[in-house]
PDB file of N, CA and C in Angstrom:
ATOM      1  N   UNK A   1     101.722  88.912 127.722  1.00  0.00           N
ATOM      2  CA  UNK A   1     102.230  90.253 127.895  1.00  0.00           C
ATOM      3  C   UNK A   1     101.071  91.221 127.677  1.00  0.00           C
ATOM      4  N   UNK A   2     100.783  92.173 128.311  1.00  0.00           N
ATOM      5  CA  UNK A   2     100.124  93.185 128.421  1.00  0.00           C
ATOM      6  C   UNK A   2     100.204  94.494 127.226  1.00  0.00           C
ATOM      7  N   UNK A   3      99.244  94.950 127.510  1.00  0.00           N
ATOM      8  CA  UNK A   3      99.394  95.903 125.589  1.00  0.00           C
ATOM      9  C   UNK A   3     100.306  97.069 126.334  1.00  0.00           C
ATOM     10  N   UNK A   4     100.481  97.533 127.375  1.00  0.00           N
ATOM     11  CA  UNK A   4     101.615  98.201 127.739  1.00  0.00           C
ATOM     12  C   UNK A   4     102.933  97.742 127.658  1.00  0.00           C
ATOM     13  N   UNK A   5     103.064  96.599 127.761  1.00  0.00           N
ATOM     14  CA  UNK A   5     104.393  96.222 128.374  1.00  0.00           C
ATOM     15  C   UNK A   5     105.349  96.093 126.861  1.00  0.00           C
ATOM     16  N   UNK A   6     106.718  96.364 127.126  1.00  0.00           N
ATOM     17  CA  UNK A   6     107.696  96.040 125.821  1.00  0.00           C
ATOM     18  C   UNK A   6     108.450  94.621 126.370  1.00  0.00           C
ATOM     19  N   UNK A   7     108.556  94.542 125.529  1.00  0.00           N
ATOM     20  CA  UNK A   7     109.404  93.070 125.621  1.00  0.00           C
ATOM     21  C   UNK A   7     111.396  93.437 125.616  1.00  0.00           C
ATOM     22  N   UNK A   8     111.864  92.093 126.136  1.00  0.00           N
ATOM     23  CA  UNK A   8     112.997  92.407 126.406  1.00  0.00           C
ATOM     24  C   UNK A   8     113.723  91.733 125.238  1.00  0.00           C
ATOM     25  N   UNK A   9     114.928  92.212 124.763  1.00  0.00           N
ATOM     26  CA  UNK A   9     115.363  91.798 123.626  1.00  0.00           C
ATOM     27  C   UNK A   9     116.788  90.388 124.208  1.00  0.00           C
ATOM     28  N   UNK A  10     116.012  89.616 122.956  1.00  0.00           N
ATOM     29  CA  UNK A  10     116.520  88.068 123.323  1.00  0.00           C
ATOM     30  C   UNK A  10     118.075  88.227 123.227  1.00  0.00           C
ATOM     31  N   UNK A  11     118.414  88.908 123.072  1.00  0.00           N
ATOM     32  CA  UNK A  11     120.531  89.406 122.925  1.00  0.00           C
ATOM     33  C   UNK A  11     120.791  90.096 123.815  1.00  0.00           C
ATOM     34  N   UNK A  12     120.493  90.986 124.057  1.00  0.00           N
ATOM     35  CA  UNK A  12     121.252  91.892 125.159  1.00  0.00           C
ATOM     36  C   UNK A  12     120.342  92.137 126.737  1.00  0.00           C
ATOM     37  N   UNK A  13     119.257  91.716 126.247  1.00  0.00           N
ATOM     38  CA  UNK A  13     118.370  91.846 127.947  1.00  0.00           C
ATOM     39  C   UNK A  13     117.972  92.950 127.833  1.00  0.00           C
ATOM     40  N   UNK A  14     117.449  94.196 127.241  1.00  0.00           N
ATOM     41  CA  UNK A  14     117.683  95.686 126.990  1.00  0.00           C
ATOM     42  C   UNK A  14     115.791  95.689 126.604  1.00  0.00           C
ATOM     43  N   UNK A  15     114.781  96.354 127.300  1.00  0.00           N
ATOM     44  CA  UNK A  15     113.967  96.714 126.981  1.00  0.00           C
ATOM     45  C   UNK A  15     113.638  98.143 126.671  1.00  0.00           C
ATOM     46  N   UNK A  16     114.794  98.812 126.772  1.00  0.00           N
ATOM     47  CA  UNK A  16     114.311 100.464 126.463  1.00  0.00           C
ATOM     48  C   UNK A  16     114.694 100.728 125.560  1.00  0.00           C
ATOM     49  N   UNK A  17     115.387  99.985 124.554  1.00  0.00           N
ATOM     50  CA  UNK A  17     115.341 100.364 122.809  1.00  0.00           C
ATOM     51  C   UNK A  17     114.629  99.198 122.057  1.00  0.00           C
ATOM     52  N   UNK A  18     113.867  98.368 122.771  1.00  0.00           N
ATOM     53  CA  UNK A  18     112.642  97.999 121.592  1.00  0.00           C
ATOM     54  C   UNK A  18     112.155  98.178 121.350  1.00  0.00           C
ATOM     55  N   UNK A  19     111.790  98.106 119.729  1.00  0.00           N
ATOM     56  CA  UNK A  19     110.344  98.489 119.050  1.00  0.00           C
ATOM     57  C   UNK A  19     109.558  97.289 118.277  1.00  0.00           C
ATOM     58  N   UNK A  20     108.709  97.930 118.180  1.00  0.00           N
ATOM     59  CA  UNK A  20     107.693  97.334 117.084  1.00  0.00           C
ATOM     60  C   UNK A  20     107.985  97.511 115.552  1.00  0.00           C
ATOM     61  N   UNK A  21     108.332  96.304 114.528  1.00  0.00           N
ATOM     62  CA  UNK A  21     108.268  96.427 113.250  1.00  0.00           C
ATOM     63  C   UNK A  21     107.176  96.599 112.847  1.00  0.00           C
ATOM     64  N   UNK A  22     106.709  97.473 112.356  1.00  0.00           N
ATOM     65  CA  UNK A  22     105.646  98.078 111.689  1.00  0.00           C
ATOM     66  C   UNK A  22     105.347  98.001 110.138  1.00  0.00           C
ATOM     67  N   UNK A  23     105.163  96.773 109.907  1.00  0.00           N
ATOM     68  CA  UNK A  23     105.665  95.943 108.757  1.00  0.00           C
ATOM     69  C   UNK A  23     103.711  96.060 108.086  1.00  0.00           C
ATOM     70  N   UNK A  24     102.531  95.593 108.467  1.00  0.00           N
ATOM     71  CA  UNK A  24     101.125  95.891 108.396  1.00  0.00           C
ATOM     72  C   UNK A  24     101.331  97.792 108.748  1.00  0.00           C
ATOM     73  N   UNK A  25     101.144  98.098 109.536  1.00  0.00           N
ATOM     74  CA  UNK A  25     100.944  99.525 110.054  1.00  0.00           C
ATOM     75  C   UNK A  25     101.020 100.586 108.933  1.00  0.00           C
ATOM     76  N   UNK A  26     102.665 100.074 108.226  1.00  0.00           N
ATOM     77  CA  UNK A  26     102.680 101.121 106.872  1.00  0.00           C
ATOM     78  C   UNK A  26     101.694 100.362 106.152  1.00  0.00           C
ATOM     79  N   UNK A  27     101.683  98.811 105.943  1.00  0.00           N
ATOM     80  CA  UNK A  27     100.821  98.423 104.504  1.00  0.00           C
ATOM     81  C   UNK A  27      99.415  99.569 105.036  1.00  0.00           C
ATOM     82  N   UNK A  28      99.195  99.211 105.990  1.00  0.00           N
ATOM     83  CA  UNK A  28      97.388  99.627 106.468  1.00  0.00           C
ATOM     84  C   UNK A  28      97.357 100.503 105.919  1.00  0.00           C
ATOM     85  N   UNK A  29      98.141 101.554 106.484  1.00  0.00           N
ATOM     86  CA  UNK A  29      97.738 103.411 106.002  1.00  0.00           C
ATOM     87  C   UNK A  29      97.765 103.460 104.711  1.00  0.00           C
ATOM     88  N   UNK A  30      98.867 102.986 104.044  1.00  0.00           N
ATOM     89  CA  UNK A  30      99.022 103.290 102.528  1.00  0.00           C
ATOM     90  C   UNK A  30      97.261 102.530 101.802  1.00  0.00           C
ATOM     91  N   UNK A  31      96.943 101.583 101.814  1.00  0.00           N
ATOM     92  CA  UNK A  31      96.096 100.759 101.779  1.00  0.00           C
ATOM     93  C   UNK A  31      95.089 101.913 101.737  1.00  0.00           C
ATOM     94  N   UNK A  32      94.833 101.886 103.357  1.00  0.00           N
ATOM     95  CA  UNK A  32      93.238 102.871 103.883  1.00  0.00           C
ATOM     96  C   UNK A  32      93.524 103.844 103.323  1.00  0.00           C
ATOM     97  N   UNK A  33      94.391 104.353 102.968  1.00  0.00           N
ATOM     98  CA  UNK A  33      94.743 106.108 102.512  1.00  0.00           C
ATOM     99  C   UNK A  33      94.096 106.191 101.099  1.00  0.00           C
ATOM    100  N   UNK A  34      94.489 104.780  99.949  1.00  0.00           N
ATOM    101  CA  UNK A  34      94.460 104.827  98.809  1.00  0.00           C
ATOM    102  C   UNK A  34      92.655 104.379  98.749  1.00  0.00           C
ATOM    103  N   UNK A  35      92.739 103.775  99.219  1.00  0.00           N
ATOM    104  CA  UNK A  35      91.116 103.467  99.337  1.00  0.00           C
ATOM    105  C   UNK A  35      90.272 104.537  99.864  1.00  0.00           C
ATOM    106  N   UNK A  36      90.446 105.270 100.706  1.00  0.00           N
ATOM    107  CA  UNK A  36      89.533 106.372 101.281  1.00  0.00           C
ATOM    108  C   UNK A  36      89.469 107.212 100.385  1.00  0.00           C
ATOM    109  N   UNK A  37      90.470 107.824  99.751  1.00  0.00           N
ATOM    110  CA  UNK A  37      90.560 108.717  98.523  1.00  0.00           C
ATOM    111  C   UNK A  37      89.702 108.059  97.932  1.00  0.00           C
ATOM    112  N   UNK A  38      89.682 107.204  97.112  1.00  0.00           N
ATOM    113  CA  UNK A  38      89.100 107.089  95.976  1.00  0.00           C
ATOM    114  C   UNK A  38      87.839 106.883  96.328  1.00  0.00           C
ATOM    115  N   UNK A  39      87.113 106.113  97.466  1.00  0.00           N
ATOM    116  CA  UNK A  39      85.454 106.848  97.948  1.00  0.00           C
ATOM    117  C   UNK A  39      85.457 107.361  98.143  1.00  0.00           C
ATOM    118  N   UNK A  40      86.095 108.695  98.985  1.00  0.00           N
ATOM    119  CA  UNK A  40      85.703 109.708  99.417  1.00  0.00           C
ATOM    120  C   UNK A  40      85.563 110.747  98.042  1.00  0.00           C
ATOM    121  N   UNK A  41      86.221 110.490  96.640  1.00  0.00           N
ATOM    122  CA  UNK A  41      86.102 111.363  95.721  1.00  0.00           C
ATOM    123  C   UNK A  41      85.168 110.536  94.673  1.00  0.00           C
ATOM    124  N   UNK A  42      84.619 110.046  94.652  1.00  0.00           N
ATOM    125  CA  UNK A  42      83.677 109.400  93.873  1.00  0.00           C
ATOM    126  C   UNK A  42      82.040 109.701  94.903  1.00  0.00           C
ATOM    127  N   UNK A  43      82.538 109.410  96.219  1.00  0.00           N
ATOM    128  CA  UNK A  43      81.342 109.937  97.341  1.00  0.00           C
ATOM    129  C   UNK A  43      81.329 111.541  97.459  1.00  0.00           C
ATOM    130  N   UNK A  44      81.945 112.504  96.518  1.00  0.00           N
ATOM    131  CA  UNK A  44      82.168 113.597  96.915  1.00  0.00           C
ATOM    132  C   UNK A  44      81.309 114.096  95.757  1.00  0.00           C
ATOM    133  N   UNK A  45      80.622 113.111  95.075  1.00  0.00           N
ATOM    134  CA  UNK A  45      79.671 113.351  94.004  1.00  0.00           C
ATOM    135  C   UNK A  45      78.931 114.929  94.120  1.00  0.00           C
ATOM    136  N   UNK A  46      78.177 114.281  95.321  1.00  0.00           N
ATOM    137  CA  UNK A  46      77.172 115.311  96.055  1.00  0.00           C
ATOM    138  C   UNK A  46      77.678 116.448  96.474  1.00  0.00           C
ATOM    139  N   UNK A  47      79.340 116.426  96.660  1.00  0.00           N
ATOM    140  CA  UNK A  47      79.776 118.056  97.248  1.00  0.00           C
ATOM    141  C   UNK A  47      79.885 118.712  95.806  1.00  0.00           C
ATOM    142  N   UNK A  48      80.868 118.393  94.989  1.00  0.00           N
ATOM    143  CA  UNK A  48      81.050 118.724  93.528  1.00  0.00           C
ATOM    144  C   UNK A  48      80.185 119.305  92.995  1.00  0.00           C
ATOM    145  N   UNK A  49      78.716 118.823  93.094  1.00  0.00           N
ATOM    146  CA  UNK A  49      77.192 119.864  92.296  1.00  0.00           C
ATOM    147  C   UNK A  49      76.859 121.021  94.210  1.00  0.00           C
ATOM    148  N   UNK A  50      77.095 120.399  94.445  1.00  0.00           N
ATOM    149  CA  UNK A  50      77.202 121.789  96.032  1.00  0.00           C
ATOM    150  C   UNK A  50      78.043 122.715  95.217  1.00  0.00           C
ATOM    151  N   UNK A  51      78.857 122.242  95.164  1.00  0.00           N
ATOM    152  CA  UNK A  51      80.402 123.309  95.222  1.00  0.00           C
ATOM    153  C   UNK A  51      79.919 124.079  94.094  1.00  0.00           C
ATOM    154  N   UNK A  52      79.656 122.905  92.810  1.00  0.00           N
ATOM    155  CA  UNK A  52      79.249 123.950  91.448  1.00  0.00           C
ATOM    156  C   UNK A  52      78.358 124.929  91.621  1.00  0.00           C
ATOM    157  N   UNK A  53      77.129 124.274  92.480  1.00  0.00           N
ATOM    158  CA  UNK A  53      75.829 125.642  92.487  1.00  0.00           C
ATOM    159  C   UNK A  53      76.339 126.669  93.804  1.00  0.00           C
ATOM    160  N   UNK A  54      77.107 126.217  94.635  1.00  0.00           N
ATOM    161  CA  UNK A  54      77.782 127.532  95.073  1.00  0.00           C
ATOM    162  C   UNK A  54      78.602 128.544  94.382  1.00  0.00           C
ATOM    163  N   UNK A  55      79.366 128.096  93.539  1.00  0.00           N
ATOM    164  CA  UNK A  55      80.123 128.430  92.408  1.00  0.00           C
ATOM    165  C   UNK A  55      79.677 129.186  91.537  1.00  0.00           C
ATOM    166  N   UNK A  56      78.902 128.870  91.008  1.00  0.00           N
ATOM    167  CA  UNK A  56      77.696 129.242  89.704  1.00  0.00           C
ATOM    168  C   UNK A  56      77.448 130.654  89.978  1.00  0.00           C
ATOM    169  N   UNK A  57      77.682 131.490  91.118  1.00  0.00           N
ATOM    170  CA  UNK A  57      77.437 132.720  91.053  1.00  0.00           C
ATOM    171  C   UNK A  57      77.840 133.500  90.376  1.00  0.00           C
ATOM    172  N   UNK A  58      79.210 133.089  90.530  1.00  0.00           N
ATOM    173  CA  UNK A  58      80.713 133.580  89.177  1.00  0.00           C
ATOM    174  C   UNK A  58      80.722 132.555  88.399  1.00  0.00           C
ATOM    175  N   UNK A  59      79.514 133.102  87.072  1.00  0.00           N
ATOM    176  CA  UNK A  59      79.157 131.935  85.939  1.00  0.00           C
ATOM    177  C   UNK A  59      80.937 131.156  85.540  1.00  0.00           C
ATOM    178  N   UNK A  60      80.708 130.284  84.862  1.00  0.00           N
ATOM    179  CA  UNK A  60      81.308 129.348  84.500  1.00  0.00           C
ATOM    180  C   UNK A  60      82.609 129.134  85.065  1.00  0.00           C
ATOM    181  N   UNK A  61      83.716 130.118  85.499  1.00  0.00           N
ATOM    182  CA  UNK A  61      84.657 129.782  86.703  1.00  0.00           C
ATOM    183  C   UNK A  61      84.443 129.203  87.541  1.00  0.00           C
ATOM    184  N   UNK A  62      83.560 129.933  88.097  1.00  0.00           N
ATOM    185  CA  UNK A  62      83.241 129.812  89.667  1.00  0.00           C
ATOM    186  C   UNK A  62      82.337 128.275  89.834  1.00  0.00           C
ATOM    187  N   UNK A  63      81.727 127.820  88.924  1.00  0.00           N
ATOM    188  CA  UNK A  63      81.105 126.555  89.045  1.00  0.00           C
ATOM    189  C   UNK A  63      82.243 125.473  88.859  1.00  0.00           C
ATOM    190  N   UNK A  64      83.159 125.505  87.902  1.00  0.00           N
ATOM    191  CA  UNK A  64      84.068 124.769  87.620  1.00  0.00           C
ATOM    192  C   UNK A  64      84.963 124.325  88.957  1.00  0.00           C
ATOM    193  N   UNK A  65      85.504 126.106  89.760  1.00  0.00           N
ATOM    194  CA  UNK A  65      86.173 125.987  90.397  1.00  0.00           C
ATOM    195  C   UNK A  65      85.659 125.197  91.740  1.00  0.00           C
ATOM    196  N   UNK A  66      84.271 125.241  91.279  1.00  0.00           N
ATOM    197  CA  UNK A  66      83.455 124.768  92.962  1.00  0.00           C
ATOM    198  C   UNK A  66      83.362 123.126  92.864  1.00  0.00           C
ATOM    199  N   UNK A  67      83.501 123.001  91.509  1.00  0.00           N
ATOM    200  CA  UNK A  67      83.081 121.347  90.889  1.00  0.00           C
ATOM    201  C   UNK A  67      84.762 120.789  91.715  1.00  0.00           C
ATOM    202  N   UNK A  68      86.004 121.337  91.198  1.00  0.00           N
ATOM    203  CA  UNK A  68      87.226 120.576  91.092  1.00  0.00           C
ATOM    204  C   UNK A  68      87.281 121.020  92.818  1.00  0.00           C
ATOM    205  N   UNK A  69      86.728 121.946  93.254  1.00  0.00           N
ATOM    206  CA  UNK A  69      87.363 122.036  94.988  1.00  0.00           C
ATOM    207  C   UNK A  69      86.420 120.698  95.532  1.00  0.00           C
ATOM    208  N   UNK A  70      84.824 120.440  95.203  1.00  0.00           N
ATOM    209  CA  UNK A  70      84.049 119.556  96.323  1.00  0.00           C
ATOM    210  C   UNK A  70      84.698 118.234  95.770  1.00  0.00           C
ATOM    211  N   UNK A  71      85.161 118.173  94.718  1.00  0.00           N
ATOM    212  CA  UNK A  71      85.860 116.457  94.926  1.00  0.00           C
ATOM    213  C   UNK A  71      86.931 116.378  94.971  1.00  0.00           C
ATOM    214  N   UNK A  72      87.638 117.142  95.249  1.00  0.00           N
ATOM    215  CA  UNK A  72      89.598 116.994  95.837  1.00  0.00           C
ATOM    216  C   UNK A  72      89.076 116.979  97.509  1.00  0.00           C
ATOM    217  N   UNK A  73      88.252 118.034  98.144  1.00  0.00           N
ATOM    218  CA  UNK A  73      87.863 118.202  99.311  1.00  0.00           C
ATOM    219  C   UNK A  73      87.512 116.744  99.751  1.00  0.00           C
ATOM    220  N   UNK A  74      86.772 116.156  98.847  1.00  0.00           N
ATOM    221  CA  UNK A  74      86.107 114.956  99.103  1.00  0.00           C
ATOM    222  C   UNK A  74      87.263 113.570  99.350  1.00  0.00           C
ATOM    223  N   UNK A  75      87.910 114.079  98.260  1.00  0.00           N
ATOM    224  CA  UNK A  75      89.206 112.623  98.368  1.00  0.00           C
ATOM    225  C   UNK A  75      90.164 113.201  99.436  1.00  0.00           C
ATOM    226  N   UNK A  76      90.538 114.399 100.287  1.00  0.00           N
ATOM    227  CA  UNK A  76      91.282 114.618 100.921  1.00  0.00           C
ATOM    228  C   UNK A  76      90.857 113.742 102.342  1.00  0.00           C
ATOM    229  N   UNK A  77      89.458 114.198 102.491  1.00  0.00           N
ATOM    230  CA  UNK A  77      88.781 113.726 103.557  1.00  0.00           C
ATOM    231  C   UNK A  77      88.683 112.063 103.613  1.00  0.00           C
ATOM    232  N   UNK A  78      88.465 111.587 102.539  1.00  0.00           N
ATOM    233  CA  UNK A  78      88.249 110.343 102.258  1.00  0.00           C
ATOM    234  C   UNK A  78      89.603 109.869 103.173  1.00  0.00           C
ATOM    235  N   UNK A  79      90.882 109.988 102.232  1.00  0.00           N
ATOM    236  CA  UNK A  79      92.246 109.786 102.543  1.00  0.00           C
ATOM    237  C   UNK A  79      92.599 109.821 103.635  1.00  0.00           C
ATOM    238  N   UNK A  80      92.204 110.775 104.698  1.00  0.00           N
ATOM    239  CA  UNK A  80      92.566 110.966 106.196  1.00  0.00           C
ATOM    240  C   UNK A  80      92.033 110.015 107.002  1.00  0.00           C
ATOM    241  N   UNK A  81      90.620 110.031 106.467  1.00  0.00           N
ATOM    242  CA  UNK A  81      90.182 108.367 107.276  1.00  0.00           C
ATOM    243  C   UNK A  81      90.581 107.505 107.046  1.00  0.00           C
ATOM    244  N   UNK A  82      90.657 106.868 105.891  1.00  0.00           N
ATOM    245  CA  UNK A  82      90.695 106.072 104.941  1.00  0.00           C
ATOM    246  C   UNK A  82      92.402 105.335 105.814  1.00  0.00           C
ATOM    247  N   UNK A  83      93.017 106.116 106.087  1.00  0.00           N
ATOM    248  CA  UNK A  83      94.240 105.942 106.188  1.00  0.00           C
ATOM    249  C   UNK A  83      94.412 106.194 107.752  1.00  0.00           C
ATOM    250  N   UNK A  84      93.588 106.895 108.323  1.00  0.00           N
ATOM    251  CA  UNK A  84      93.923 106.812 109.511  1.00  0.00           C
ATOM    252  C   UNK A  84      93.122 105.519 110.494  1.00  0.00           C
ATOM    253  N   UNK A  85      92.064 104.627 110.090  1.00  0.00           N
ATOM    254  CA  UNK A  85      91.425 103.254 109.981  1.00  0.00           C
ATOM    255  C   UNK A  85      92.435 102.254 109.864  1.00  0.00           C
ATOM    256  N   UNK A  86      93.309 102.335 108.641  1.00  0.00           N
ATOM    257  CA  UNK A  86      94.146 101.500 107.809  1.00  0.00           C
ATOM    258  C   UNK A  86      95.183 101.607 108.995  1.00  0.00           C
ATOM    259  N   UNK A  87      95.912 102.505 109.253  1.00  0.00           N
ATOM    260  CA  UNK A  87      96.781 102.840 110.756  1.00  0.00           C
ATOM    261  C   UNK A  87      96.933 101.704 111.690  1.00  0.00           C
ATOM    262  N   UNK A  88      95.630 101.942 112.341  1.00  0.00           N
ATOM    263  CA  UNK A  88      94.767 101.133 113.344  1.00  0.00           C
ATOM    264  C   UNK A  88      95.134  99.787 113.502  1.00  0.00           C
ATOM    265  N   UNK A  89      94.459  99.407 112.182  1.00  0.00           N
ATOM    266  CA  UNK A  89      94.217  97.832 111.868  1.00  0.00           C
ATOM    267  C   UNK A  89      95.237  97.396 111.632  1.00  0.00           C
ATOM    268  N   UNK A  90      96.363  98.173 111.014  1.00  0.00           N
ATOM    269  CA  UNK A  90      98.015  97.410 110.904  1.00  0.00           C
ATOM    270  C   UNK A  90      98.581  97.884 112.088  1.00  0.00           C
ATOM    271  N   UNK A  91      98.601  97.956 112.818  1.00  0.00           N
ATOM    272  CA  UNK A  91      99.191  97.949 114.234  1.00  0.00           C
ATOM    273  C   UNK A  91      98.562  97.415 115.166  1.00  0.00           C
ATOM    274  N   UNK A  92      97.183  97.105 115.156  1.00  0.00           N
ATOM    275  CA  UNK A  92      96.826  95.818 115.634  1.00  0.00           C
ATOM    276  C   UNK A  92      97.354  94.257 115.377  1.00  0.00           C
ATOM    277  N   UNK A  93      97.199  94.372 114.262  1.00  0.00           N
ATOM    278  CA  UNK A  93      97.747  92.951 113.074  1.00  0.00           C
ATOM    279  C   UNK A  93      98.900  93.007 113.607  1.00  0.00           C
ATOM    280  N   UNK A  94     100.210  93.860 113.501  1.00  0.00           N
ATOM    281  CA  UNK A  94     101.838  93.672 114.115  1.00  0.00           C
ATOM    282  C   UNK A  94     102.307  93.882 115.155  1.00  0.00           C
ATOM    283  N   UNK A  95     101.067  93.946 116.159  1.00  0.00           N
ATOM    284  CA  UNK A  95     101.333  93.950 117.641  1.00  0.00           C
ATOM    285  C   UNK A  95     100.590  92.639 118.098  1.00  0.00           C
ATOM    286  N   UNK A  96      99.483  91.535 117.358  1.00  0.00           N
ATOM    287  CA  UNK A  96      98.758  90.887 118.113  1.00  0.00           C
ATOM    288  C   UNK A  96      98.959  89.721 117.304  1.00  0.00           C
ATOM    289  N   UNK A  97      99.489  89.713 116.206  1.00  0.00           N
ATOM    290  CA  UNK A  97      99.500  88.723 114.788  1.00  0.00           C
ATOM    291  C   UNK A  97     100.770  88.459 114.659  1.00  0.00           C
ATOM    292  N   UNK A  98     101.588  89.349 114.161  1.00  0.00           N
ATOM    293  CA  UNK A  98     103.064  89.298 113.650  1.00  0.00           C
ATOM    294  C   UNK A  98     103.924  89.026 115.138  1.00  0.00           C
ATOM    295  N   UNK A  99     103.912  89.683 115.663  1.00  0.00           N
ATOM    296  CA  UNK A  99     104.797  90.370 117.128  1.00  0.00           C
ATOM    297  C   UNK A  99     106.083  90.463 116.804  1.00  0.00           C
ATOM    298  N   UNK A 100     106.465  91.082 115.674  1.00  0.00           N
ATOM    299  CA  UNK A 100     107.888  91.056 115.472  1.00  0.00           C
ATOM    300  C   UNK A 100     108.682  92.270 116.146  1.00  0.00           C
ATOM    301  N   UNK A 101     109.487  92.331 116.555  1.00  0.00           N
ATOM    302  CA  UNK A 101     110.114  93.250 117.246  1.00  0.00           C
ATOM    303  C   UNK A 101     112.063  93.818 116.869  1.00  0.00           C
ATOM    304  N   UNK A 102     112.115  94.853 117.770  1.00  0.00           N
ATOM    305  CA  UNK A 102     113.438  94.537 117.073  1.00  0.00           C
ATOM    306  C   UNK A 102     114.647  95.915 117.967  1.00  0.00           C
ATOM    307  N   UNK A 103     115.544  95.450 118.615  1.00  0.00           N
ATOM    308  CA  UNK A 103     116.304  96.334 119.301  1.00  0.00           C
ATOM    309  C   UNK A 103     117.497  97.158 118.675  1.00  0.00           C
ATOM    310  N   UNK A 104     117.040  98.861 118.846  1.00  0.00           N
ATOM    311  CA  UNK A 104     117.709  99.228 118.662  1.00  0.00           C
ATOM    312  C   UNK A 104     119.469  99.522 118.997  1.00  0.00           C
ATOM    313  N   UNK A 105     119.219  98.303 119.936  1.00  0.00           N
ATOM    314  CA  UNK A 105     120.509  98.693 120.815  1.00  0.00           C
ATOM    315  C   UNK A 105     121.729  97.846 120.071  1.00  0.00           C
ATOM    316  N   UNK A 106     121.260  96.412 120.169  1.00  0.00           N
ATOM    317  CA  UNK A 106     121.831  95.779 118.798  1.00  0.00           C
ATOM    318  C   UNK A 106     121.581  95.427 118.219  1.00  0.00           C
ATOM    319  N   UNK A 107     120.640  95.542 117.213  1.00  0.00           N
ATOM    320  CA  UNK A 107     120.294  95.136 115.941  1.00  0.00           C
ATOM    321  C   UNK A 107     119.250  93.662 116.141  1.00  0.00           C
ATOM    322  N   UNK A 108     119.126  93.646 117.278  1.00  0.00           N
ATOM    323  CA  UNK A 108     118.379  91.895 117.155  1.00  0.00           C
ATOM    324  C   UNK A 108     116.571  91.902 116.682  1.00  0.00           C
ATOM    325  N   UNK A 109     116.578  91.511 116.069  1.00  0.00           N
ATOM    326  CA  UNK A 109     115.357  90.892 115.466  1.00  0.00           C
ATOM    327  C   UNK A 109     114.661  89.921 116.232  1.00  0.00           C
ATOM    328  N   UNK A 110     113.668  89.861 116.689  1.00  0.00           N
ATOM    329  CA  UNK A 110     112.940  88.832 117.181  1.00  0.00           C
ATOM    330  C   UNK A 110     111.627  89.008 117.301  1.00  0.00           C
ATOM    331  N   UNK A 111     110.463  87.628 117.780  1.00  0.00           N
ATOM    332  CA  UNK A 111     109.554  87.509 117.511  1.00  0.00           C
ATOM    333  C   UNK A 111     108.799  87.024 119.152  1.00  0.00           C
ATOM    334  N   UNK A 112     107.799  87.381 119.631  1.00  0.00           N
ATOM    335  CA  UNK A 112     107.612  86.929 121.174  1.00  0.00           C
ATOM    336  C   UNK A 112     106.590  86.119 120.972  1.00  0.00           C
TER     337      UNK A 112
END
């Protein structure tokens, strides 16, 4: 089967309410999401003393505030990749690995 094509559900013959169980897809994101954060805010080392000596103009607020914005900035960014990678790779995995499927029309579960 072709990466376009849906499959027909083994109960009713019905290919326009099947889907894909997305069973990897959520693990991935949650996964890449939790992982990107946490390099991207440990890698956000280098924005954090940015942010502070941008900061530093408005002594001790303003460095603080520049310290806590470059590493939330950093884990936000992290997280979006992090998780949008993780996406990817679990919907590869449950479209090419798993192939589980499943019709909304009646409830059937199946595997191609």
């Amino acid at each position: 089967m072709s990466e376009n094509e849906m499959p027909v559900c083994a109960n009713c013959g019905n290919a326009n309410h099947v889907i894909l169980i997305s069973t990897a897809k959520k693990a991935g994101t949650a996964v890449g999401g939790v992982s990107g954060a946490a390099s991207g805010y440990f890698g956000a080392k280098t924005g954090a003393i940015v942010g502070g000596g941008v900061g530093s103009v408005v002594p001790v607020v303003g460095t603080g505030i520049g310290i806590i914005a470059g590493g939330i900035g950093g884990a936000l960014a992290g997280f979006f990749a992090g998780a949008a990678v993780g996406n990817k790779v679990g919907e590869h995995i449950d479209r090419h690995i798993f192939r589980e499927y499943r019709c909304n029309k009646c409830g059937t579960e199946f595997e191609i």
